[in-house]
N, C-alpha and C. Protein backbone atom coordinates (compact mmCIF):
# COMPACT_ATOMS: atom_id res chain seq x y z
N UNK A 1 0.83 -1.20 0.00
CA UNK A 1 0.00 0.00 0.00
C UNK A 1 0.87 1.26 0.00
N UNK A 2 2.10 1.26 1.13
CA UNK A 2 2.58 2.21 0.93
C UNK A 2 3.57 2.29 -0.71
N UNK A 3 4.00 1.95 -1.36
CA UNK A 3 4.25 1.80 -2.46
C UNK A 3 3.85 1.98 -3.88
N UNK A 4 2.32 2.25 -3.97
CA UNK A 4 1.32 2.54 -4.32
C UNK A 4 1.31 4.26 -3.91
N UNK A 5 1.28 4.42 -3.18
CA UNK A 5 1.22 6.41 -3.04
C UNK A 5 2.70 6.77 -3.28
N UNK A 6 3.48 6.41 -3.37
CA UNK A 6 4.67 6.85 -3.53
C UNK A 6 4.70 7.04 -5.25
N UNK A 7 4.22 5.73 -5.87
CA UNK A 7 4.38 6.01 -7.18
C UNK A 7 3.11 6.61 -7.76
N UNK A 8 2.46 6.69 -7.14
CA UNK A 8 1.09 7.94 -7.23
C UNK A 8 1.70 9.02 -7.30
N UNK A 9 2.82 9.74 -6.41
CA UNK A 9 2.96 10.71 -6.07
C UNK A 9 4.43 11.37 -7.45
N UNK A 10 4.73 10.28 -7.72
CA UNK A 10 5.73 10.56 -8.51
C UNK A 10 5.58 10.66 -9.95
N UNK A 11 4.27 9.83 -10.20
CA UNK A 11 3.13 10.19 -11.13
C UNK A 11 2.97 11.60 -11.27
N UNK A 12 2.71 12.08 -10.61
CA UNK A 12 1.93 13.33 -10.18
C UNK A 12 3.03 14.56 -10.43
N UNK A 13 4.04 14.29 -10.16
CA UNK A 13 6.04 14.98 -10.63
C UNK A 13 5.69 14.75 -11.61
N UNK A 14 5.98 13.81 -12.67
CA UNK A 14 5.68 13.84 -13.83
C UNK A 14 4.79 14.68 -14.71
N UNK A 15 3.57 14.48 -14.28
CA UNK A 15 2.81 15.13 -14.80
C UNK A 15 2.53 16.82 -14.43
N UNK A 16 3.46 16.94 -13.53
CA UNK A 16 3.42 18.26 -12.99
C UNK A 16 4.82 18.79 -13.92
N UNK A 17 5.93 18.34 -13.99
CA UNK A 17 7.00 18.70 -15.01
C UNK A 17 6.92 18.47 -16.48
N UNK A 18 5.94 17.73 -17.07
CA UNK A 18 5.06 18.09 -17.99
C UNK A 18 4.46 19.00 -18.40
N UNK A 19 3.82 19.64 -17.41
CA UNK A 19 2.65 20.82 -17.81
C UNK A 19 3.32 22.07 -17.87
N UNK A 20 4.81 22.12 -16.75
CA UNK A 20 5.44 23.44 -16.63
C UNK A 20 6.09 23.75 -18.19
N UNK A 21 7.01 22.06 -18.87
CA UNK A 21 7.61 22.52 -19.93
C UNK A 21 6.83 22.50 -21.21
N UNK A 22 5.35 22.15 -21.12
CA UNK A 22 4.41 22.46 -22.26
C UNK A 22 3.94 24.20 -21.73
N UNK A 23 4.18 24.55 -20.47
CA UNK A 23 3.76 25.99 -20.63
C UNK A 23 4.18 27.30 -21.26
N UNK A 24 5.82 26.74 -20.72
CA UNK A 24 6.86 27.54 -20.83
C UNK A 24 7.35 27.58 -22.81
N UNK A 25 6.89 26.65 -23.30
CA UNK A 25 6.80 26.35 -24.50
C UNK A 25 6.67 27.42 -25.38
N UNK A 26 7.51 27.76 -26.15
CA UNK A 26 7.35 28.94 -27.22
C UNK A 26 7.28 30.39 -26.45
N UNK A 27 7.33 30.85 -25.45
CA UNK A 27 7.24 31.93 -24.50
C UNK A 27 8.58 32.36 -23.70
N UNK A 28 9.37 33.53 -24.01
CA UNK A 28 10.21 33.31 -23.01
C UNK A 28 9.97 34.42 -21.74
N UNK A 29 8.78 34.80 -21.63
CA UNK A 29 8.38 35.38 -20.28
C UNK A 29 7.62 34.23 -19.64
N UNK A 30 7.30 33.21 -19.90
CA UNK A 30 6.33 32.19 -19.01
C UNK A 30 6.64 31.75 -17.84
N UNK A 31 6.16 31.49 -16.86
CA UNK A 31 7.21 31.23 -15.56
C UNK A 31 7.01 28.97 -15.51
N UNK A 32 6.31 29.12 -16.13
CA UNK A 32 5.32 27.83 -15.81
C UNK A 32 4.58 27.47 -14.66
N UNK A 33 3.45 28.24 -14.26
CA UNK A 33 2.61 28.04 -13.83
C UNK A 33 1.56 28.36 -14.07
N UNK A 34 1.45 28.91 -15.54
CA UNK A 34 0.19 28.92 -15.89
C UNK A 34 -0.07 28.69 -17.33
N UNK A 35 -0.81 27.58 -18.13
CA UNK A 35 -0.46 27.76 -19.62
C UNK A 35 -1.40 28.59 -20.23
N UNK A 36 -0.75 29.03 -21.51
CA UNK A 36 -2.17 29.15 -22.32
C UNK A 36 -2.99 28.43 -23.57
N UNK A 37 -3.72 28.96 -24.23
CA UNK A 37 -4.69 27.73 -24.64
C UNK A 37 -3.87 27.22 -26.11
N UNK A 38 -2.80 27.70 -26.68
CA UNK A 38 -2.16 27.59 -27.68
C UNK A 38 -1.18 25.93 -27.02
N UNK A 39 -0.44 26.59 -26.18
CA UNK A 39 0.16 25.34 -25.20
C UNK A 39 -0.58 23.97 -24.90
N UNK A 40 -1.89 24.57 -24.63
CA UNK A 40 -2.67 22.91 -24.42
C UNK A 40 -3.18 22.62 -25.30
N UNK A 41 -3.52 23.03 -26.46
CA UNK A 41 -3.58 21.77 -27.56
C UNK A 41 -2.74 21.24 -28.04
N UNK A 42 -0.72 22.04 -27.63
CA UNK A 42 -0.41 21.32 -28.31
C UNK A 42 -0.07 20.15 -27.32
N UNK A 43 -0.15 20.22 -26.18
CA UNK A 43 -0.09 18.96 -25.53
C UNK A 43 -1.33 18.14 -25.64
N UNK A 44 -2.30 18.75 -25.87
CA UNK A 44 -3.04 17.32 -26.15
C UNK A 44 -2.73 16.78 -27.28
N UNK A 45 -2.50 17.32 -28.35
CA UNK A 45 -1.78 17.04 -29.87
C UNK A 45 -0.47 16.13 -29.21
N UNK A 46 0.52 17.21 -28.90
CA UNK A 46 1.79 15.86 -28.70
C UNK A 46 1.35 14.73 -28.45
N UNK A 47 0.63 14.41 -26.75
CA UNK A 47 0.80 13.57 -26.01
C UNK A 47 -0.74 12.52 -26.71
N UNK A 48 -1.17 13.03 -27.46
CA UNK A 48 -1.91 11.82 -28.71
C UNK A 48 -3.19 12.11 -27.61
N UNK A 49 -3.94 13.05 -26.87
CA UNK A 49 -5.23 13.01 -26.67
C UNK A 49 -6.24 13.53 -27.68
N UNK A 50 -5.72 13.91 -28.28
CA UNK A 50 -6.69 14.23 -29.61
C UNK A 50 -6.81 12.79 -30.50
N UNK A 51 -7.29 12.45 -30.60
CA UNK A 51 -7.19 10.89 -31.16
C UNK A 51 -8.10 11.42 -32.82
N UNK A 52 -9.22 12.31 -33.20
CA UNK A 52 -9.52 12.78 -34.10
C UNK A 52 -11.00 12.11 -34.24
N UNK A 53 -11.30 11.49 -33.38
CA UNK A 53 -12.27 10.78 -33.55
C UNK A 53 -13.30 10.60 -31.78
N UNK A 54 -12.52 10.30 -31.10
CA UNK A 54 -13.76 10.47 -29.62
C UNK A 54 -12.94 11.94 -29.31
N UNK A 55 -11.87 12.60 -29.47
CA UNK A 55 -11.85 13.73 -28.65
C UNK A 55 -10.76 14.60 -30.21
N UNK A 56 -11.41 15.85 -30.04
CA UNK A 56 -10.84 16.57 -31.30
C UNK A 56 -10.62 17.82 -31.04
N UNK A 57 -9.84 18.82 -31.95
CA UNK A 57 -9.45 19.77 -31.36
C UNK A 57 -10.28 21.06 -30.55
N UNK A 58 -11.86 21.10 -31.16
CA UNK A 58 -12.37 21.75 -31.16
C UNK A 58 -12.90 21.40 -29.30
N UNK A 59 -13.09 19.67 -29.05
CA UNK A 59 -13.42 19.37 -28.05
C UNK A 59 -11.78 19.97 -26.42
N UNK A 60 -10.99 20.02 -27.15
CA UNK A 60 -9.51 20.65 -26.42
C UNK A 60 -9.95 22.15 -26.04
N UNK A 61 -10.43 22.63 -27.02
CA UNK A 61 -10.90 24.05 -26.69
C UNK A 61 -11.69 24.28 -25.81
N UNK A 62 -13.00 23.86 -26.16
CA UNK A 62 -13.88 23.83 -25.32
C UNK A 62 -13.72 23.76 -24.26
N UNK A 63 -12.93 22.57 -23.26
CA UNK A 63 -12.74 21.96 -22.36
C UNK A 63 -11.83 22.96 -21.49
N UNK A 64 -11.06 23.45 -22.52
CA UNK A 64 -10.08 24.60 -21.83
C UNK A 64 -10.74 25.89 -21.61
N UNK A 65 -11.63 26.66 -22.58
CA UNK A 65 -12.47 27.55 -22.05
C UNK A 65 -13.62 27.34 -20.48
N UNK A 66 -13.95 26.08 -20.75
CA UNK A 66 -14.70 25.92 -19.56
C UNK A 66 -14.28 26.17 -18.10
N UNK A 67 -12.88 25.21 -18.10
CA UNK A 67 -12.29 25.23 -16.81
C UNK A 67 -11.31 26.35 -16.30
N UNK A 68 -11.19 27.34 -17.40
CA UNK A 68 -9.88 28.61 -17.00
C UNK A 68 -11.21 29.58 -16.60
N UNK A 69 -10.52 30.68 -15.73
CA UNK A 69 -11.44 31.43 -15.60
C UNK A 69 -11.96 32.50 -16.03
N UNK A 70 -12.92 33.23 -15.68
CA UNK A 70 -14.14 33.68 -16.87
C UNK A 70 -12.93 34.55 -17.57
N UNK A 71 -12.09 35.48 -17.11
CA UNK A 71 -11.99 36.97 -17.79
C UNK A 71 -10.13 36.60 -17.91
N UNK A 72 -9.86 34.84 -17.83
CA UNK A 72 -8.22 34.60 -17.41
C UNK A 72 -8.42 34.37 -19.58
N UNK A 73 -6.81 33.88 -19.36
CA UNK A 73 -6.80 33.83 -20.78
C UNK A 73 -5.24 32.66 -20.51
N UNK A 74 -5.37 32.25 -18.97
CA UNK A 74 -4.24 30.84 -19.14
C UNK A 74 -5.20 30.24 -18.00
N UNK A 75 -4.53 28.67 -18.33
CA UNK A 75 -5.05 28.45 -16.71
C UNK A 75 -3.73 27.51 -16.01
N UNK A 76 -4.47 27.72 -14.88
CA UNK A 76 -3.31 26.82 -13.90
C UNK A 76 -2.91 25.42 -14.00
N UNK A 77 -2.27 25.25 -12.97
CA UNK A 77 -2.18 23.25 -12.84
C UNK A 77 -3.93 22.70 -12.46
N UNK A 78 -4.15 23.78 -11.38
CA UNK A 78 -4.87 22.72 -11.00
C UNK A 78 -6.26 22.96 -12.04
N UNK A 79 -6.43 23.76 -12.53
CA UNK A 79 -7.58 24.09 -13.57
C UNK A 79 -7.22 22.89 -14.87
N UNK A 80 -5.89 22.76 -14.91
CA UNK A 80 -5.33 22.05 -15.69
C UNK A 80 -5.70 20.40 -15.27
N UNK A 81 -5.88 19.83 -14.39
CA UNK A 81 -6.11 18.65 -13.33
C UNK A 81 -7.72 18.69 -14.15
N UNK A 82 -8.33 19.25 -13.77
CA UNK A 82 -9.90 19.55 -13.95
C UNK A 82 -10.16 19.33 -15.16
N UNK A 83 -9.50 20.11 -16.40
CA UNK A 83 -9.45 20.06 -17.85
C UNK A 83 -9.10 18.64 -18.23
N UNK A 84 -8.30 17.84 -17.30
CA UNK A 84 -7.65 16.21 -18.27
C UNK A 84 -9.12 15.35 -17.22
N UNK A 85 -9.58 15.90 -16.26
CA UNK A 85 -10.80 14.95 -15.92
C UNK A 85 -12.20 15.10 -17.10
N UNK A 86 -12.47 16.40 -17.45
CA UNK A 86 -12.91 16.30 -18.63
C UNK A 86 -12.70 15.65 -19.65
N UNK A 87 -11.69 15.66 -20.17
CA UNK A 87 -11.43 15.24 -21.18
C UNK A 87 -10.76 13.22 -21.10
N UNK A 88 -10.57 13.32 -20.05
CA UNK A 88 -10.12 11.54 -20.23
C UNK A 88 -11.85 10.55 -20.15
N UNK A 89 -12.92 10.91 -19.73
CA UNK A 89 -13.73 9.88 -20.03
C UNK A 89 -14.46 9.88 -21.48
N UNK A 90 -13.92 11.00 -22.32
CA UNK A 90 -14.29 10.99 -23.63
C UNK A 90 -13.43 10.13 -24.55
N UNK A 91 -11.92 10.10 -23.81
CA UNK A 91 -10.75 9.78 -24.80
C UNK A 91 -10.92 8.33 -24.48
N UNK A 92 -11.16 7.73 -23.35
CA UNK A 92 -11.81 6.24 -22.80
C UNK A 92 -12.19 5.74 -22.72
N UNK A 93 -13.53 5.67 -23.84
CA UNK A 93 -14.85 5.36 -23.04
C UNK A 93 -15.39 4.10 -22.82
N UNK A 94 -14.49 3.55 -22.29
CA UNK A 94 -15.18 1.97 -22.19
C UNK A 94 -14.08 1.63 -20.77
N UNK A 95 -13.55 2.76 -19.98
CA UNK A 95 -12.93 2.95 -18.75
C UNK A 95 -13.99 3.48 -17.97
N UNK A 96 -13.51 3.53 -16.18
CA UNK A 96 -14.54 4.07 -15.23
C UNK A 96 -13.65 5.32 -15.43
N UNK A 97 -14.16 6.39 -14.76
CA UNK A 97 -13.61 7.85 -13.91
C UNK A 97 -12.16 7.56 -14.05
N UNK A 98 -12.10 6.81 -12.69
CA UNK A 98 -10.26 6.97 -12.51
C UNK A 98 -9.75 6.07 -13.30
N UNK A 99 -10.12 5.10 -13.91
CA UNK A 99 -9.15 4.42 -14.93
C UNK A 99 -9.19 5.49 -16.03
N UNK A 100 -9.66 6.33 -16.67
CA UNK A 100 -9.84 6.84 -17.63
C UNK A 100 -8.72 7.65 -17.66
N UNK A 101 -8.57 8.82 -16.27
CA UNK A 101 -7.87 10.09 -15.87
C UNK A 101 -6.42 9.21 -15.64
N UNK A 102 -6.43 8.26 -14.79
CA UNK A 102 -5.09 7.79 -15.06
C UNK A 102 -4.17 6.85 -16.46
N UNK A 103 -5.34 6.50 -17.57
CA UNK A 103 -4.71 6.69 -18.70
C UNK A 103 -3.79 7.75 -19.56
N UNK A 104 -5.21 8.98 -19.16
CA UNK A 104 -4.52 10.25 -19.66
C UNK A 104 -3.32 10.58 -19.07
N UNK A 105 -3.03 10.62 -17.63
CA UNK A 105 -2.22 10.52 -17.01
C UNK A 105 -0.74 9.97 -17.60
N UNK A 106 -0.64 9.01 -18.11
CA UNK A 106 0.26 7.71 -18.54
C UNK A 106 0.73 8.72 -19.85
N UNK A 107 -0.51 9.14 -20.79
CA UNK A 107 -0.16 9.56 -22.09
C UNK A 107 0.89 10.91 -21.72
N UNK A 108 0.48 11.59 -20.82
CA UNK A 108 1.36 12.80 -20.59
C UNK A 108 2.59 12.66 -20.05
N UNK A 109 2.61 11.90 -18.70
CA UNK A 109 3.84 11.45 -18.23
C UNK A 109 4.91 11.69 -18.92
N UNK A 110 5.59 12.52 -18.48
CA UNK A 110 7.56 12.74 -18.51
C UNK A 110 7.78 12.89 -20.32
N UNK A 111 6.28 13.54 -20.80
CA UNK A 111 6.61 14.09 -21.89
C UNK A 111 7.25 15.60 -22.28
N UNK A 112 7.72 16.33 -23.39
CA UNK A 112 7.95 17.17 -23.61
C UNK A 112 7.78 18.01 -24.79
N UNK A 113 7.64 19.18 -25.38
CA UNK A 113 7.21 19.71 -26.75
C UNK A 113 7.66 19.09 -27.88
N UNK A 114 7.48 18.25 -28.79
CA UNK A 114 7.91 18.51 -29.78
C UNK A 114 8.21 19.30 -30.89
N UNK A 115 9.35 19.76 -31.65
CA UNK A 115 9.60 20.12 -32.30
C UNK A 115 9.21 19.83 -33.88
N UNK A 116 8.27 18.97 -33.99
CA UNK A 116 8.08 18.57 -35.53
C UNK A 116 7.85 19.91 -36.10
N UNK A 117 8.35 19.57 -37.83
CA UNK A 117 7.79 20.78 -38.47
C UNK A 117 8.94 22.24 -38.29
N UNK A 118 9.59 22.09 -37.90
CA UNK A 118 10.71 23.21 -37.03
C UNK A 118 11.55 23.65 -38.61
N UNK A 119 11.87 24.22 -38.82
CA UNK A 119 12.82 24.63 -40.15
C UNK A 119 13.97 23.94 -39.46
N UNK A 120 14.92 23.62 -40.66
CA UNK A 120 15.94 22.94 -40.21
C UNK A 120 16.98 23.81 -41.60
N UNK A 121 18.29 23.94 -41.09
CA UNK A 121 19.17 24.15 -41.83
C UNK A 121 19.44 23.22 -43.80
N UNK A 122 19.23 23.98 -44.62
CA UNK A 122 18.86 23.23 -45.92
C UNK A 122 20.83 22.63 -46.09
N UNK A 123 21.14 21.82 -46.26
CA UNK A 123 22.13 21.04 -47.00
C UNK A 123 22.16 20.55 -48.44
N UNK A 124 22.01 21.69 -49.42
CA UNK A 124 21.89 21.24 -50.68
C UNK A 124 23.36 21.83 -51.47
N UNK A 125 23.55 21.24 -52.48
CA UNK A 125 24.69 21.45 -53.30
C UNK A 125 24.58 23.06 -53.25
N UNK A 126 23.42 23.89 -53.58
CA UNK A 126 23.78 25.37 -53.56
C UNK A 126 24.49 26.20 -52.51
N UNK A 127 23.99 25.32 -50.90
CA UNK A 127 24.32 26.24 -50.12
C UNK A 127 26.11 25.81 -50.03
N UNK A 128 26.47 24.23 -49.95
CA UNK A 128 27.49 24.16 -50.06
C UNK A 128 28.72 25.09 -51.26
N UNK A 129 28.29 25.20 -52.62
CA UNK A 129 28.62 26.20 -53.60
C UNK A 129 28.89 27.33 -52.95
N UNK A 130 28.12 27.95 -52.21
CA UNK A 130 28.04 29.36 -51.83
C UNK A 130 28.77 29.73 -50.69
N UNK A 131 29.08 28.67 -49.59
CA UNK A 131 29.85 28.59 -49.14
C UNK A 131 30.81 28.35 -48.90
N UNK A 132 31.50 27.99 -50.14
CA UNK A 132 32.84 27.39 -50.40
C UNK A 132 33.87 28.63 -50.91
N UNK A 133 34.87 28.97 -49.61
CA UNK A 133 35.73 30.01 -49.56
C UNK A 133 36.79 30.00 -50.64
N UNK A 134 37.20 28.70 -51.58
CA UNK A 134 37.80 28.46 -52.44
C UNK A 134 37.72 29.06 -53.58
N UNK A 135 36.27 28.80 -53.80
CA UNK A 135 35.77 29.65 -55.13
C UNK A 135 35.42 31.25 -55.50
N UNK A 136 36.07 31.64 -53.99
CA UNK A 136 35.76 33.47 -54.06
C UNK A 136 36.71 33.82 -54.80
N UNK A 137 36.70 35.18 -55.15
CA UNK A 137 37.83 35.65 -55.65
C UNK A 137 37.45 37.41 -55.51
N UNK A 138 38.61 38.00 -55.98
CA UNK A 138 38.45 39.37 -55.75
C UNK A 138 38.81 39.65 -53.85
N UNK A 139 38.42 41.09 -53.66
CA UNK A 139 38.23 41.35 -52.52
C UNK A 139 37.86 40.44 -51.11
N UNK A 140 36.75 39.43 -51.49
CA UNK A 140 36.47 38.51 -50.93
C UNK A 140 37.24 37.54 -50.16
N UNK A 141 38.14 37.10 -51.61
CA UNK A 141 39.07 35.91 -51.09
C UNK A 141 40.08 36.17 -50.46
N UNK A 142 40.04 37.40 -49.69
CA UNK A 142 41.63 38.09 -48.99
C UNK A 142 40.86 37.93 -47.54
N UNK A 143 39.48 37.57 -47.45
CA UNK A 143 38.88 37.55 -46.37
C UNK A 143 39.13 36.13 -45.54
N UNK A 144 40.03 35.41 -46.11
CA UNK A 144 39.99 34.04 -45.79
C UNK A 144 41.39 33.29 -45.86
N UNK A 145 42.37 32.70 -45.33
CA UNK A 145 43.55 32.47 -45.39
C UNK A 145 43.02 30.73 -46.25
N UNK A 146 44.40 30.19 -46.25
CA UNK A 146 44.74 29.13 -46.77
C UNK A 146 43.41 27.65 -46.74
N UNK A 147 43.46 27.85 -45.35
CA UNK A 147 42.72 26.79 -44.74
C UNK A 147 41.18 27.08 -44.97
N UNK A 148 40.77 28.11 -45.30
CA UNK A 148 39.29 28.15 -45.59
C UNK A 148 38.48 28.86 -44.04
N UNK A 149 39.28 29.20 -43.18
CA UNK A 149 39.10 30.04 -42.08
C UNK A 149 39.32 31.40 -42.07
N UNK A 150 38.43 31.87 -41.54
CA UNK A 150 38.31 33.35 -41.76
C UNK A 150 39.12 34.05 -40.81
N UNK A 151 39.95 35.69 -41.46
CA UNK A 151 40.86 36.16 -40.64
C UNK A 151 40.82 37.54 -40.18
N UNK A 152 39.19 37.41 -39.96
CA UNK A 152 38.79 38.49 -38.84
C UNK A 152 38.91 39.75 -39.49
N UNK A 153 39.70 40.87 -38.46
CA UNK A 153 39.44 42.18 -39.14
C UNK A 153 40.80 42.48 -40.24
N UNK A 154 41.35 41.79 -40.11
CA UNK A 154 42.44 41.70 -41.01
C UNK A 154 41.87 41.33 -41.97
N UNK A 155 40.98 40.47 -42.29
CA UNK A 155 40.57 40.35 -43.82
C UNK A 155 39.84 41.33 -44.16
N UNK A 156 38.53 41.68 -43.39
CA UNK A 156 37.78 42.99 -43.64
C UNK A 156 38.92 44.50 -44.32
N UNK A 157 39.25 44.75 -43.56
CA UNK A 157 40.42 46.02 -43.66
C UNK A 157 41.41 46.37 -44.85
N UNK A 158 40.93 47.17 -45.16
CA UNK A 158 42.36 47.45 -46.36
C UNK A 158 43.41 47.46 -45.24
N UNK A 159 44.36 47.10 -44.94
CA UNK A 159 45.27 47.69 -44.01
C UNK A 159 46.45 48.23 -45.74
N UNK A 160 47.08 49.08 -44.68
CA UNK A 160 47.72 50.54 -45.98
C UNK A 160 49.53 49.32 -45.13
N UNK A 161 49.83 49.44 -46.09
CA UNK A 161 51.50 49.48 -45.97
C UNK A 161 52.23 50.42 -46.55
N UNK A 162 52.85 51.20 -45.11
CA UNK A 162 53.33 53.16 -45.76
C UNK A 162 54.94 52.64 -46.62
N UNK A 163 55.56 52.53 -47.85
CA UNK A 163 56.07 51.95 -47.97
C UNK A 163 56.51 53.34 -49.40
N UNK A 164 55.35 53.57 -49.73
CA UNK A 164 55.85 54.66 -51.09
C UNK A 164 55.64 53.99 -52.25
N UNK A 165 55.44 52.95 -52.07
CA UNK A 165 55.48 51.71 -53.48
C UNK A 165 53.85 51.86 -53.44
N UNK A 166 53.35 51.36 -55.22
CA UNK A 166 52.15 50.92 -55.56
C UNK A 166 52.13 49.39 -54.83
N UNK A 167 50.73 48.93 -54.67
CA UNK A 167 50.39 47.66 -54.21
C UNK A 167 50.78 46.76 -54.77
N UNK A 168 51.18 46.99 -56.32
CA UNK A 168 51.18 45.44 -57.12
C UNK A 168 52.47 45.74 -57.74
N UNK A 169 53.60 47.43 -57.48
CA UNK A 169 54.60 47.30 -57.62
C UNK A 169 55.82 45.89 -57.46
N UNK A 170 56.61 45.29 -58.50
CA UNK A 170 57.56 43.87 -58.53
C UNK A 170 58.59 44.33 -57.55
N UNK A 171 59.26 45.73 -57.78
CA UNK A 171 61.02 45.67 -57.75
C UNK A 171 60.87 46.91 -56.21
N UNK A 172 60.22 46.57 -55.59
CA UNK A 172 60.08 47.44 -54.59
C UNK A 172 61.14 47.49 -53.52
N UNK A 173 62.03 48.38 -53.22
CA UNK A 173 62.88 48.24 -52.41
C UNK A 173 64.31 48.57 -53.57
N UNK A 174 64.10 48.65 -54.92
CA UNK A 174 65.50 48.48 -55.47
C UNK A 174 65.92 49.87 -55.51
N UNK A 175 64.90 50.62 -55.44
CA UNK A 175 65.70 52.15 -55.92
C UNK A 175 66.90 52.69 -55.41
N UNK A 176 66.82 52.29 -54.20
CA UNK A 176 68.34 52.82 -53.63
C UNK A 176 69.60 52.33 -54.32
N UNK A 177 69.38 50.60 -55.37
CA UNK A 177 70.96 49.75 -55.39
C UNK A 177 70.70 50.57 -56.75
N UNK A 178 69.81 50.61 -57.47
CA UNK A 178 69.54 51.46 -59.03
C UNK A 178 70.50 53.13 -58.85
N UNK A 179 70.60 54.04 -57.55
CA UNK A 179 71.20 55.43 -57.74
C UNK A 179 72.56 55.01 -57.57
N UNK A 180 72.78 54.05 -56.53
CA UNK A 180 74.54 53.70 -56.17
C UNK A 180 74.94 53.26 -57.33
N UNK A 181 74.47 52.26 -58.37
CA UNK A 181 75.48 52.05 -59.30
C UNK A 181 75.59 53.26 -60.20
N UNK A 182 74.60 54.16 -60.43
CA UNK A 182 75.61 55.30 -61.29
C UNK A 182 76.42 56.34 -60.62
């Protein structure tokens, strides 16, 4: 018996560190303790309570307008508790009360947001092309040493060498041995 409330209770962690990181989800002022209604469908979406057929999105809404309060626009854990008792004898229905809520229970457990759908960095022959420091030339390719690593503000920078010579001057430095021999 005692063994039984312990993992009741740790149940209950779970599903309580669940709800904070579906709150905190997409928000970076959220504290997690309170979600809003964007957040709980997508946990009913993640965690598969929308099944599309006994419980659907429109029924997620509903369920969440009912139990947050009149003039709130998130609701809490425990409004949140209230909202999965609603909604688990629809998603169940051939369970009692508490077998139902502790299914739902199970589905949420020590879940977290998914990311599906997320843009992901493209890896196609163009971007590789475009990034290939080899093939620059001009101004560009002074931006980049040997190895294909970039050399900071030294590449950016004209840096000037005070020298008196043109840039692409050959014989720079000879004028002095050119006056001594005559």
């Amino acid at each position: 018996m005692i063994f039984f409330k312990m993992a009741e209770s740790t149940d209950l962690e779970q599903l309580m560190s669940s709800f904070k990181m579906f709150a905190i989800h997409g928000d970076t002022k959220a504290t997690g303790k309170e979600m809003n209604g964007k957040n709980w469908a997508k946990l009913c979406k993640d965690c598969k309570i929308i099944d599309g057929k006994n419980v659907t999105g429109t029924d997620v809404d509903i369920v969440f307008t009912k139990v947050k309060a009149k003039t709130s626009r998130v609701i809490t854990y425990e409004e949140f508790q209230r909202a999965l008792e609603e909604l688990a004898p629809k998603r169940f229905k051939g369970q009692s009360k508490e077998e139902a809520l502790t299914s739902v229970y199970k589905l949420i457990e020590g879940k977290e947001p998914t990311n599906v759908g997320v843009t992901k960095m493209a890896k196609t022959a163009a971007v590789d092309r475009l990034t290939d420091t080899t093939k620059y030339t001009g101004s560009h390719k002074e931006r980049f040493d040997e190895s294909g690593k970039g050399r900071g503000k030294g590449g950016r920078e004209e840096l000037v060498e005070k020298t008196g010579y043109v840039g692409s001057y050959k014989n720079a430095g000879t004028y002095e041995e050119k006056t001594k021999a005559k």
